[in-house]
C-alpha atoms as a PDB file:
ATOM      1  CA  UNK A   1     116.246-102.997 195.698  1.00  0.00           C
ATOM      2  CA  UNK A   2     113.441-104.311 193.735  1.00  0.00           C
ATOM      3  CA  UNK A   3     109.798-102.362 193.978  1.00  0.00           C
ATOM      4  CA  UNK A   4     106.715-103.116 192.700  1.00  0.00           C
ATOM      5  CA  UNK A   5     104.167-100.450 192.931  1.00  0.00           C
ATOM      6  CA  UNK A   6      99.985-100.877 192.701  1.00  0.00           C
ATOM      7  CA  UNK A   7      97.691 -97.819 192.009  1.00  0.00           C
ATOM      8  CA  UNK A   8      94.559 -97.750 193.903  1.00  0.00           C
ATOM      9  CA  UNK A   9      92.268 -94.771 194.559  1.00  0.00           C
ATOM     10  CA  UNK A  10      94.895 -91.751 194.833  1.00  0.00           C
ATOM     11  CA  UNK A  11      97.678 -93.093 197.030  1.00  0.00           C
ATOM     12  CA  UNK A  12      99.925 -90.553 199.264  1.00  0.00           C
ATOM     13  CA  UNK A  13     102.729 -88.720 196.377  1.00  0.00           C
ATOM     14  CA  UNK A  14     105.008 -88.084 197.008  1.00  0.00           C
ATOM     15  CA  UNK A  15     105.200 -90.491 200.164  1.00  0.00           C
ATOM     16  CA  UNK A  16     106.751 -87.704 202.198  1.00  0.00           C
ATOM     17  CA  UNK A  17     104.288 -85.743 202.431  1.00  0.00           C
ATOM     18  CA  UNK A  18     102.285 -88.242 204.752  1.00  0.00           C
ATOM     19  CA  UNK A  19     101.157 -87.079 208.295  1.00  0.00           C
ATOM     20  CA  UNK A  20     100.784 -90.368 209.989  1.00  0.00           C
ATOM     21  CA  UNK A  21     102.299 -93.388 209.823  1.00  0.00           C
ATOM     22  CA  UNK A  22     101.437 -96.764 211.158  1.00  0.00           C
ATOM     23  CA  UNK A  23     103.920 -99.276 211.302  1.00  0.00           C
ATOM     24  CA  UNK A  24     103.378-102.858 212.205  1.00  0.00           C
ATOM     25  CA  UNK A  25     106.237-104.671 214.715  1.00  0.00           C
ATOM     26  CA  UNK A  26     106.878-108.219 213.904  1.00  0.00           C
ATOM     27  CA  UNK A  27     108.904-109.184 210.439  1.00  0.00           C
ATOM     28  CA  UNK A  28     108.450-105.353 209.400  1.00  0.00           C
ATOM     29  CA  UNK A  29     110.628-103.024 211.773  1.00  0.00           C
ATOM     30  CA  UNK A  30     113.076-105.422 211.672  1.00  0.00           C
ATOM     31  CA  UNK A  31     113.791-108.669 208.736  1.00  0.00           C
ATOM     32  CA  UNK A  32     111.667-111.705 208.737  1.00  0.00           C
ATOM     33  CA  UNK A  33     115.093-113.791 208.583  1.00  0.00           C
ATOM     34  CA  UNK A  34     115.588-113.092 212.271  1.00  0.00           C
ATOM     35  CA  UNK A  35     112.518-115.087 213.067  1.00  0.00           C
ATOM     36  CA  UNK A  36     111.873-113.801 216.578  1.00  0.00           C
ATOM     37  CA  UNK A  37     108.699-115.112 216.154  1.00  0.00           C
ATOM     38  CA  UNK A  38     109.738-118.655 216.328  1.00  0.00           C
ATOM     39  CA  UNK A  39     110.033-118.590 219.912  1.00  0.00           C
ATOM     40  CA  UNK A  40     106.932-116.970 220.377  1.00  0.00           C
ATOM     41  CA  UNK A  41     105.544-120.065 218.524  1.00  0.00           C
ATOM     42  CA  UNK A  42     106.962-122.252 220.609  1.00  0.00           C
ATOM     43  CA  UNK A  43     105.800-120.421 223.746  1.00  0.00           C
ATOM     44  CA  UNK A  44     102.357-120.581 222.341  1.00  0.00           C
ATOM     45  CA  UNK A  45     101.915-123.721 221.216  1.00  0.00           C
ATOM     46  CA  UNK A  46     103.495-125.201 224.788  1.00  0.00           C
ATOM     47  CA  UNK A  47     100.798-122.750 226.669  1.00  0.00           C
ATOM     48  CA  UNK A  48      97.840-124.069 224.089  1.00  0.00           C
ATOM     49  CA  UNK A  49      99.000-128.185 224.866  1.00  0.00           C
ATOM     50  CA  UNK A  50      98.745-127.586 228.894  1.00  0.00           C
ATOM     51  CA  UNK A  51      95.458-124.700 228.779  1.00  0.00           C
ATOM     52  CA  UNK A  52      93.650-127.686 226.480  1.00  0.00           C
ATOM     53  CA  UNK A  53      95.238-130.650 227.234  1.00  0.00           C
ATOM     54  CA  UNK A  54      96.507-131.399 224.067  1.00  0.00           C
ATOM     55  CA  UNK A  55     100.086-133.201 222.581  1.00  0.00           C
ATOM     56  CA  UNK A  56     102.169-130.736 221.078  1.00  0.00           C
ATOM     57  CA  UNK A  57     101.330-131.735 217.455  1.00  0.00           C
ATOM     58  CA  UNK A  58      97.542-131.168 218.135  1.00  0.00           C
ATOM     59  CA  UNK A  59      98.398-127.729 220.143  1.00  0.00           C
ATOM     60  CA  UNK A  60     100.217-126.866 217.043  1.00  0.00           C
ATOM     61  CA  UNK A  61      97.603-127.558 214.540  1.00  0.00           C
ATOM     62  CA  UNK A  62      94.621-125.728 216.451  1.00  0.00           C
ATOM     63  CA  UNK A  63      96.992-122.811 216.687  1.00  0.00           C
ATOM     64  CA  UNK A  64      97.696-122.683 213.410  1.00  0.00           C
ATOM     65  CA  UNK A  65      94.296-123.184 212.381  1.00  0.00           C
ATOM     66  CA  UNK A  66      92.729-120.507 214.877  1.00  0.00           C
ATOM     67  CA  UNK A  67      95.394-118.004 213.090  1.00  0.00           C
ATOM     68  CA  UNK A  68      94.367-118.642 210.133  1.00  0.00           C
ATOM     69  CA  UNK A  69      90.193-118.353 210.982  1.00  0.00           C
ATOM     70  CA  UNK A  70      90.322-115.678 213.702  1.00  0.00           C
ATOM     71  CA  UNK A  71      93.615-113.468 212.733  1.00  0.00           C
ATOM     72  CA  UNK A  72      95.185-114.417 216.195  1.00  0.00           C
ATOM     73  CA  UNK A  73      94.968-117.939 217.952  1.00  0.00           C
ATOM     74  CA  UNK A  74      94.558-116.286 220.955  1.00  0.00           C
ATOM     75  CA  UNK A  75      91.346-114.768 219.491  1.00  0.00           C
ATOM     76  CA  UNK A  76      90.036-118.440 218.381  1.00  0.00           C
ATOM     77  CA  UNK A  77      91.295-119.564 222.083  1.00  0.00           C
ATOM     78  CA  UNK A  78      89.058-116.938 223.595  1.00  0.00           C
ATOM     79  CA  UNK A  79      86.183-116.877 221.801  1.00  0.00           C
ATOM     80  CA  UNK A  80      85.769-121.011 222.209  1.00  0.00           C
ATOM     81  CA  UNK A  81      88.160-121.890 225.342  1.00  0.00           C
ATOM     82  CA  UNK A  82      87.648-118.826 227.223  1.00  0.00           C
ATOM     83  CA  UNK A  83      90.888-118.096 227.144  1.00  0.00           C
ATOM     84  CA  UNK A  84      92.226-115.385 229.491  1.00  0.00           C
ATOM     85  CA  UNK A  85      94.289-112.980 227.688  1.00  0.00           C
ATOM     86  CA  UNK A  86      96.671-111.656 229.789  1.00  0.00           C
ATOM     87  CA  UNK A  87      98.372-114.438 231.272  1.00  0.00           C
ATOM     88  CA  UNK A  88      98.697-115.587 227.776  1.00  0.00           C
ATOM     89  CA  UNK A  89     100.397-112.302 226.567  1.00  0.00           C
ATOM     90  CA  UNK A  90     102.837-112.338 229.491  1.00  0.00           C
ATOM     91  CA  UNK A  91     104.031-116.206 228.750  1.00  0.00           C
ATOM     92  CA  UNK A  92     104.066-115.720 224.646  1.00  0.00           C
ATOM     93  CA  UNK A  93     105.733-112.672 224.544  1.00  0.00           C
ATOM     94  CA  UNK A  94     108.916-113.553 227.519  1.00  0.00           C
ATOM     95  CA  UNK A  95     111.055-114.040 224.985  1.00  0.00           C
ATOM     96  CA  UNK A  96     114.627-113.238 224.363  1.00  0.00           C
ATOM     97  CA  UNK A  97     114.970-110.281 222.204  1.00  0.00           C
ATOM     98  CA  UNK A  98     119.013-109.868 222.487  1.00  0.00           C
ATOM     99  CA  UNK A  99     118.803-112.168 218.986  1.00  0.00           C
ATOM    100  CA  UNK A 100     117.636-108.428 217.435  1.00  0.00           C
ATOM    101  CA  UNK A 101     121.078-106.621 217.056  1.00  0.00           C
ATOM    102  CA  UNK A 102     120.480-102.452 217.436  1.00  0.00           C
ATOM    103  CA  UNK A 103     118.882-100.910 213.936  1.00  0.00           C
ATOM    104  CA  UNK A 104     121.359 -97.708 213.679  1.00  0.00           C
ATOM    105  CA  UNK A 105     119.996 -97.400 209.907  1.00  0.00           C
ATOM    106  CA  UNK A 106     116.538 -98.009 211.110  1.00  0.00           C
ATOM    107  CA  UNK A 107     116.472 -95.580 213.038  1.00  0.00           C
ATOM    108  CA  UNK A 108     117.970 -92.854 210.998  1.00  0.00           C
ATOM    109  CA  UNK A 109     115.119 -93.545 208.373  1.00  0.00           C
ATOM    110  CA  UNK A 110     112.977 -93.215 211.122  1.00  0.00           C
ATOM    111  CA  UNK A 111     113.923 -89.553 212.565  1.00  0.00           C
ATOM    112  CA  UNK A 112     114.536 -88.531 208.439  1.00  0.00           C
ATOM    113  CA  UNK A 113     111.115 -89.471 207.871  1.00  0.00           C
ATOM    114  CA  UNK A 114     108.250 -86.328 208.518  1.00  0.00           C
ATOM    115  CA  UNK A 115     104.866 -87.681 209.652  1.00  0.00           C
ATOM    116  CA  UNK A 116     103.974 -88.789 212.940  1.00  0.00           C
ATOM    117  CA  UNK A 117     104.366 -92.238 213.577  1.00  0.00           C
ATOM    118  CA  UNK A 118     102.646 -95.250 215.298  1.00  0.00           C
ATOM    119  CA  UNK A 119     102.945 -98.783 215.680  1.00  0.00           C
ATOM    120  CA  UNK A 120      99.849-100.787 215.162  1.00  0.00           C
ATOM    121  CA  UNK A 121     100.661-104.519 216.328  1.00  0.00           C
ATOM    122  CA  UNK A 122      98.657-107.096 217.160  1.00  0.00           C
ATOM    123  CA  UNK A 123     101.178-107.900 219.971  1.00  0.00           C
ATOM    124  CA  UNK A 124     101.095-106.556 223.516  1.00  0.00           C
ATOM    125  CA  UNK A 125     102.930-102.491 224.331  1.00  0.00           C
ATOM    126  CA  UNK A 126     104.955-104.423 226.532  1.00  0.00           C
ATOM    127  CA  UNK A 127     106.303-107.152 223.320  1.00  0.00           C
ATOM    128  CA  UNK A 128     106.520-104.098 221.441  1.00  0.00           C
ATOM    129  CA  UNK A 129     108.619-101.763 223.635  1.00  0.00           C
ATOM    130  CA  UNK A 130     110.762-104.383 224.154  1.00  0.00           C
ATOM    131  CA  UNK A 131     111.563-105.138 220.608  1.00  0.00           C
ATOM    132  CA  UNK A 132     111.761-101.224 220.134  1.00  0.00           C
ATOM    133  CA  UNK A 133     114.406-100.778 222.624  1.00  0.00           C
ATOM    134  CA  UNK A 134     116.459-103.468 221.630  1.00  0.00           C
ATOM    135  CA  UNK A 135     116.014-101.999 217.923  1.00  0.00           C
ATOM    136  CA  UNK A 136     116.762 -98.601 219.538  1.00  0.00           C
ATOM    137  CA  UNK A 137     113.906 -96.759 217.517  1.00  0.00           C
ATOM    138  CA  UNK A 138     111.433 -96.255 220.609  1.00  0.00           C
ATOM    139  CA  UNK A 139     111.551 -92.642 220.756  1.00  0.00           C
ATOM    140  CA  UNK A 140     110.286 -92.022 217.382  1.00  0.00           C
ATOM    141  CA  UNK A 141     106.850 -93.236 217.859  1.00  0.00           C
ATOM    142  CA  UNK A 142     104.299 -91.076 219.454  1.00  0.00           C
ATOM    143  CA  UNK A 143     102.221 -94.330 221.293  1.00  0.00           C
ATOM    144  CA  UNK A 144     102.019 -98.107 220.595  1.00  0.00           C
ATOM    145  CA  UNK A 145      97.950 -99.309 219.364  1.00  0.00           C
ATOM    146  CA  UNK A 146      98.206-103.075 220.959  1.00  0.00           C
ATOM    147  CA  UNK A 147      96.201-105.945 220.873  1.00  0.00           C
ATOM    148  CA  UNK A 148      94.807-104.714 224.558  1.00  0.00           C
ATOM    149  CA  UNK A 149      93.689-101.312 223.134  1.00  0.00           C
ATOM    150  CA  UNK A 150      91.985-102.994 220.397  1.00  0.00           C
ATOM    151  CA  UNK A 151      89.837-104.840 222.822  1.00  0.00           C
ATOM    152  CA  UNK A 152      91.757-107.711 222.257  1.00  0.00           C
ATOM    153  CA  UNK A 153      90.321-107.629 218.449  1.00  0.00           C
ATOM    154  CA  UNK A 154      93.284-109.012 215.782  1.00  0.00           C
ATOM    155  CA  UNK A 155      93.879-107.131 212.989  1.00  0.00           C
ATOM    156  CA  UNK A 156      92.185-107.600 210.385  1.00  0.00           C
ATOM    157  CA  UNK A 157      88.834-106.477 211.614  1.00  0.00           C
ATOM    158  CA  UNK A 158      87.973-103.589 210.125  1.00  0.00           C
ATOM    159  CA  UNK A 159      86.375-102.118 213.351  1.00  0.00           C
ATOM    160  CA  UNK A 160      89.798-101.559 215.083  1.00  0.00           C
ATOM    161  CA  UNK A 161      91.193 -99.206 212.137  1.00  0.00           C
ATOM    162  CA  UNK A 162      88.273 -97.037 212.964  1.00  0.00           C
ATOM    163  CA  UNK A 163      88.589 -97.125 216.831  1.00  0.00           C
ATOM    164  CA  UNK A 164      92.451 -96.176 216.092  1.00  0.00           C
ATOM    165  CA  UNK A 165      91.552 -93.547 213.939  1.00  0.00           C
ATOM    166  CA  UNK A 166      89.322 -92.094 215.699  1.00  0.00           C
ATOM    167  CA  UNK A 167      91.603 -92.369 219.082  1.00  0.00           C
ATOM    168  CA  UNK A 168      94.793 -90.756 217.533  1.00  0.00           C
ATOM    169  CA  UNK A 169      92.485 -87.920 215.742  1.00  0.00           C
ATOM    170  CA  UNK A 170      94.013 -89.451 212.065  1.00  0.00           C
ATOM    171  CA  UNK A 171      93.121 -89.180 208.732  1.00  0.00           C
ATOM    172  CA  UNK A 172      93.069 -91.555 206.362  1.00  0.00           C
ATOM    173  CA  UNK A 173      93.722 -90.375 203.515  1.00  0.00           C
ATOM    174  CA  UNK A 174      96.824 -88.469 204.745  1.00  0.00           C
ATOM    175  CA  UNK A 175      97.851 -91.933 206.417  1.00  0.00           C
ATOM    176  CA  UNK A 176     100.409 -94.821 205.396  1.00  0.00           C
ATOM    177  CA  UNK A 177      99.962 -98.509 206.506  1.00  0.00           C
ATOM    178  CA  UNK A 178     102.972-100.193 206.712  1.00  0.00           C
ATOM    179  CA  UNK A 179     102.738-103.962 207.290  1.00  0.00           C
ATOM    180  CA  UNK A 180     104.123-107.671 206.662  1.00  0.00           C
ATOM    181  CA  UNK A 181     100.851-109.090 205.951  1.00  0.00           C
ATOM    182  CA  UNK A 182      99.182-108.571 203.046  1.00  0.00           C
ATOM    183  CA  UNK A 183      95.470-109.278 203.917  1.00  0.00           C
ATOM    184  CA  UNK A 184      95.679-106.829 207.050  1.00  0.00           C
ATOM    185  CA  UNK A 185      96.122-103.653 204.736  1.00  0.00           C
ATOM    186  CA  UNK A 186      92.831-104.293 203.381  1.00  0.00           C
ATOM    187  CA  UNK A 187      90.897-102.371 205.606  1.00  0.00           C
ATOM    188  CA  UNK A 188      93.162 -99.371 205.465  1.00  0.00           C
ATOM    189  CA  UNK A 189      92.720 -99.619 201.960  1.00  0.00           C
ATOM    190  CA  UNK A 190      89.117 -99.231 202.222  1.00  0.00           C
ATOM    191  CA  UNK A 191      89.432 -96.630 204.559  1.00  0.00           C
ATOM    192  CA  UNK A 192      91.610 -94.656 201.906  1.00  0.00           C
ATOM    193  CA  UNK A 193      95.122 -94.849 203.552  1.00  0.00           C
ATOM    194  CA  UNK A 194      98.113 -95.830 201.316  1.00  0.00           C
ATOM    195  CA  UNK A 195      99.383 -99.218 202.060  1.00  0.00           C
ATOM    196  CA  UNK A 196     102.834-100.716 201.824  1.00  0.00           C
ATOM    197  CA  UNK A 197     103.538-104.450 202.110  1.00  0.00           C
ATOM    198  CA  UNK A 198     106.759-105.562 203.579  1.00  0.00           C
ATOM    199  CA  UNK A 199     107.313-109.136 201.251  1.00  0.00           C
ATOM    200  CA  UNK A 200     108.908-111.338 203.525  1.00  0.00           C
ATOM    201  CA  UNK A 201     108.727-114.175 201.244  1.00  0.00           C
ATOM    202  CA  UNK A 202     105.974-116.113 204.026  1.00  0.00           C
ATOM    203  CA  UNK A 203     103.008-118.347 202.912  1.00  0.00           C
ATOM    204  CA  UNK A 204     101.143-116.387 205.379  1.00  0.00           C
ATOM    205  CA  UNK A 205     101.753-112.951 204.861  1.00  0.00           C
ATOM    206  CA  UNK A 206     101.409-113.273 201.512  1.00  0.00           C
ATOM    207  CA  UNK A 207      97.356-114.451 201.768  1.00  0.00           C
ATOM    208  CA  UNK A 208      95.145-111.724 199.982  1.00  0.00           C
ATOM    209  CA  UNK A 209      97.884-110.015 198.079  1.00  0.00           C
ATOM    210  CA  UNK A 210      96.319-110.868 194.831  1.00  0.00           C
ATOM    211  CA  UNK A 211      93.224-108.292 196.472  1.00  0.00           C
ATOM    212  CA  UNK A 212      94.141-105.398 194.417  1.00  0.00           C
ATOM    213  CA  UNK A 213      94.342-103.160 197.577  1.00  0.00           C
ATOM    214  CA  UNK A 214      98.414-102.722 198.096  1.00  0.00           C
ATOM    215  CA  UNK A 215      99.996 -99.568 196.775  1.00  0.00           C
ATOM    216  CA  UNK A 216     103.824-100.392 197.332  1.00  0.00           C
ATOM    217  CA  UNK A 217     105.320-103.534 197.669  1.00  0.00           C
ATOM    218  CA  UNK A 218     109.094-103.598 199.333  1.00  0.00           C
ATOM    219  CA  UNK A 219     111.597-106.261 199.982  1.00  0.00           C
ATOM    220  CA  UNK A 220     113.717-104.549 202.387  1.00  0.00           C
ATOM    221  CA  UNK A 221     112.255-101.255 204.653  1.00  0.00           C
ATOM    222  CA  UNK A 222     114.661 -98.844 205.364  1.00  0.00           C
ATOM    223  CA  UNK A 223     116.219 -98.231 201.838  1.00  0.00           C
ATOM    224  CA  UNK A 224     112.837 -97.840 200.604  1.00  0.00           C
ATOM    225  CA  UNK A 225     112.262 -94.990 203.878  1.00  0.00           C
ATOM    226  CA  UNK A 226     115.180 -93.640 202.434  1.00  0.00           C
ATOM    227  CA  UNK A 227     113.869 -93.662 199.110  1.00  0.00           C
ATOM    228  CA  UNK A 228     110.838 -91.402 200.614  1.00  0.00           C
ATOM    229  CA  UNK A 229     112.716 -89.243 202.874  1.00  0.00           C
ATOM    230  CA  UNK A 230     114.451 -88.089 199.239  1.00  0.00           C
ATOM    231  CA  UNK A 231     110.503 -88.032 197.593  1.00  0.00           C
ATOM    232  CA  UNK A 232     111.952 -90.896 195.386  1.00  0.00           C
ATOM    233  CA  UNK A 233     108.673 -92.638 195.964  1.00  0.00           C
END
């Protein structure tokens, strides 16, 4: 497995020895390649044509383009379209998870690996525990910080570290980020947790790499947990 590792200011070492860890959902807990979020695209972009009256092509660009500008479309949607959430949420997200086949190596790293851990999506609890079931790696994390607990606020704004901080009583600089894209470990950074960035080989999770704020960089997740369980990292 190929690593690449950044130093920042005084990263977690060894990795073990962490007391929380957050753990984004989508194209980390499980591979990228399964691109469960394709249908989730599709979903959205069919909901954004008949909410604005748009062909699919122009649905699809706006989407892509309120992503990009607000860290969620649904974000850009509400703040100019006043865009109900929930609705939204429930149509994206019904979506058929059976293409994840049951992590049994997953979730070994998982229960090997000391620290209390969360997941920190900008999904919905109810996308999440879905995908976690079907991964079979549910009962290792002690609560899911959504996209509705954040106030409907996307990762990256830095606000919604602190409000999940300061909800689940953790400290930063005994904390690991793990995540798929790049630019939403920034504010951990800043708040002193170690970050690790899941490469997944994407345009978009790839945006603000160059920042100077990763600590670990990983190709593939759960031999690199194992390489931590073992203080190997």
């Amino acid at each position: 497995m190929k690593q690449r590792s950044h130093t920042m200011s005084s990263p977690i070492s060894p990795l073990r020895n962490a007391e929380a860890w957050l753990f984004d959902l989508d194209n980390t807990l499980y591979p990228a390649a399964i691109d469960l979020f394709a249908q989730i695209d599709v979903r959205m972009r069919g909901y954004i044509a008949r909410f604005l009256g748009l062909d699919l092509d122009e649905a699809y660009a706006l989407q892509k383009k309120y992503f990009d500008q607000y860290g969620t479309s649904m974000r850009g949607l509400m703040d100019l379209h006043g865009l109900d959430p929930a609705p939204f949420l429930d149509h994206v997200h019904d979506i058929d998870v059976s293409v994840l086949d049951p992590a049994p190596l997953l979730e070994r790293a998982l229960a090997a690996l000391p620290g209390r851990k969360l997941v920190f999506t900008n999904a919905s609890v109810a996308h999440a525990r879905r995908v976690l079931d079907r991964l079979g790696v549910d009962h290792h994390f002690s609560d899911i910080f959504d996209i509705v607990a954040a106030e409907f606020r996307p990762k990256p704004e830095p606000e919604i570290y602190r409000q999940l901080i300061e909800q689940h009583v953790i400290d930063p600089q005994r904390t690991v980020m793990v995540e798929d894209m790049a630019r939403n470990l920034l504010p951990a950074a800043a708040l002193g947790m170690t970050t690790v960035w899941v490469r997944t080989g994407s345009d978009w999770g790839a945006i603000g790499a160059e920042a100077g704020h990763i600590h670990h960089t990983v190709d593939d997740l759960v031999p690199w947990l194992a390489d931590v369980v073992e203080g190997r990292v």
